[in-house]
Protein backbone atom coordinates (compact mmCIF):
# COMPACT_ATOMS: atom_id res chain seq x y z
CA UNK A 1 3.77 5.67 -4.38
CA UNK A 2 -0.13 5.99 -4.16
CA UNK A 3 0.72 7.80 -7.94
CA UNK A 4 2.04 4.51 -9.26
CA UNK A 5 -0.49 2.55 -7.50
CA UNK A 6 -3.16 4.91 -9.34
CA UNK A 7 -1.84 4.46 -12.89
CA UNK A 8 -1.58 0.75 -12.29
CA UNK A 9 -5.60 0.63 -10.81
CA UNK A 10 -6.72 2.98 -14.17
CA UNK A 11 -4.54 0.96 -16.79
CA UNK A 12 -6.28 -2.22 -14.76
CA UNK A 13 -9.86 -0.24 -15.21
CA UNK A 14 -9.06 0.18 -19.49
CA UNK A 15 -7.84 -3.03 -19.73
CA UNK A 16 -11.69 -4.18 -18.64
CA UNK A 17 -13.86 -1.76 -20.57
CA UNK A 18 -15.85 -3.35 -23.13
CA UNK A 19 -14.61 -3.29 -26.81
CA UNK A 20 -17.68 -0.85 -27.87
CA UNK A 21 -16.37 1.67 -25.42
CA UNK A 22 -12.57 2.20 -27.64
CA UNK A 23 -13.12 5.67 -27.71
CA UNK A 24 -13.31 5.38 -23.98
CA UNK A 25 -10.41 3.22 -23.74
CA UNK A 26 -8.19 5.27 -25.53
CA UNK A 27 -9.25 8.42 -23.33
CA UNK A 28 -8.98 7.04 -20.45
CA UNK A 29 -5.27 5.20 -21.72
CA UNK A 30 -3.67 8.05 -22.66
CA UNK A 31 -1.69 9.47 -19.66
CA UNK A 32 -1.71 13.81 -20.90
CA UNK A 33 -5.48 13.33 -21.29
CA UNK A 34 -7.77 15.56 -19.07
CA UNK A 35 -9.98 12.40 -18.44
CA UNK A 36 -6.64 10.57 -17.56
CA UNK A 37 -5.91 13.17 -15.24
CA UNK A 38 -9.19 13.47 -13.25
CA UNK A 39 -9.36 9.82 -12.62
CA UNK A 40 -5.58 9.88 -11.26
CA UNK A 41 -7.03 12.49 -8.69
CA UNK A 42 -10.15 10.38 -8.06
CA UNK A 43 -8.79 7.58 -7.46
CA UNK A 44 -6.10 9.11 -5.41
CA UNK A 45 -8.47 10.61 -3.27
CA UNK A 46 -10.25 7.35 -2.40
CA UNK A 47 -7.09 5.58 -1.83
CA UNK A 48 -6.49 8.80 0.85
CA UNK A 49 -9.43 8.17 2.68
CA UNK A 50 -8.84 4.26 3.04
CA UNK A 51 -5.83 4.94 4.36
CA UNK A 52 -3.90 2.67 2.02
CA UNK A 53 -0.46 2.58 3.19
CA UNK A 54 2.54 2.03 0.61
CA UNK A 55 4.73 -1.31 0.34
CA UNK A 56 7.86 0.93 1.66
CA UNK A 57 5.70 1.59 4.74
CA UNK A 58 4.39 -1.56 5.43
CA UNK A 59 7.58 -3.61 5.24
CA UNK A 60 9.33 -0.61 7.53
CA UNK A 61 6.54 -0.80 9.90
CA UNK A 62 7.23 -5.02 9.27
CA UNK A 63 11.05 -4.69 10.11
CA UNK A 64 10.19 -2.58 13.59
CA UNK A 65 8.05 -4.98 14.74
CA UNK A 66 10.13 -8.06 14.12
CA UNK A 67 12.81 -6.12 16.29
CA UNK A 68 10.63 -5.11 18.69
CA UNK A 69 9.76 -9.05 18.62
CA UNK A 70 12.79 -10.18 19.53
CA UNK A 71 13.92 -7.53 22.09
CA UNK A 72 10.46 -8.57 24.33
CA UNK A 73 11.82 -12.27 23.94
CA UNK A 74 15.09 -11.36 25.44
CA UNK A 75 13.63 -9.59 28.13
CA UNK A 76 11.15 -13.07 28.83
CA UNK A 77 14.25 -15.02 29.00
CA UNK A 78 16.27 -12.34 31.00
CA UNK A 79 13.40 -11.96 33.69
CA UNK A 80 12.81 -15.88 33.71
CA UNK A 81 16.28 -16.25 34.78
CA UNK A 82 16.04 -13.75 37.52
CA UNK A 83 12.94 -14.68 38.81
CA UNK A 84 14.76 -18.39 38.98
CA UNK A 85 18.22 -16.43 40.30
CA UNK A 86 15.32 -15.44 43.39
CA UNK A 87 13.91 -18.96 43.85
């Protein structure tokens, strides 16, 4: 996922060199290019030590809190009605 992510940030980076730098461009565009290559890792890297998370992972780690959301209200509602069973 961070591999996709990469590709998407360096087309993103070409797409906003200036015109003079074509040569550039067209280095940096090409994905079999060394220059290609070594920015994929580089920018992997950083994204690494952000710890960026994917999409996948954030809308799992979304889903398991929702549930986890809902089983603590049931409890609140079970444990109100006990405590008002005791009064």
């Amino acid at each position: 996922m961070i591999s996709h992510f990469a590709k998407q940030f360096i087309d993103d980076v070409v797409k906003h060199l200036p015109a003079s730098g074509d040569a550039i461009a067209s280095a940096f565009s090409e994905q079999g290019s060394d220059a290609h290559r070594q920015l994929n890792v580089c920018v992997e890297a950083a994204l690494r030590k952000m710890n960026v998370v994917s999409r996948d992972e954030f809308d799992a780690q979304t889903a398991v809190l929702q549930r986890t959301r809902k089983k603590v209200d049931a409890l609140e509602k079970q444990l109100q009605t006990l405590e008002s069973a005791l009064k």
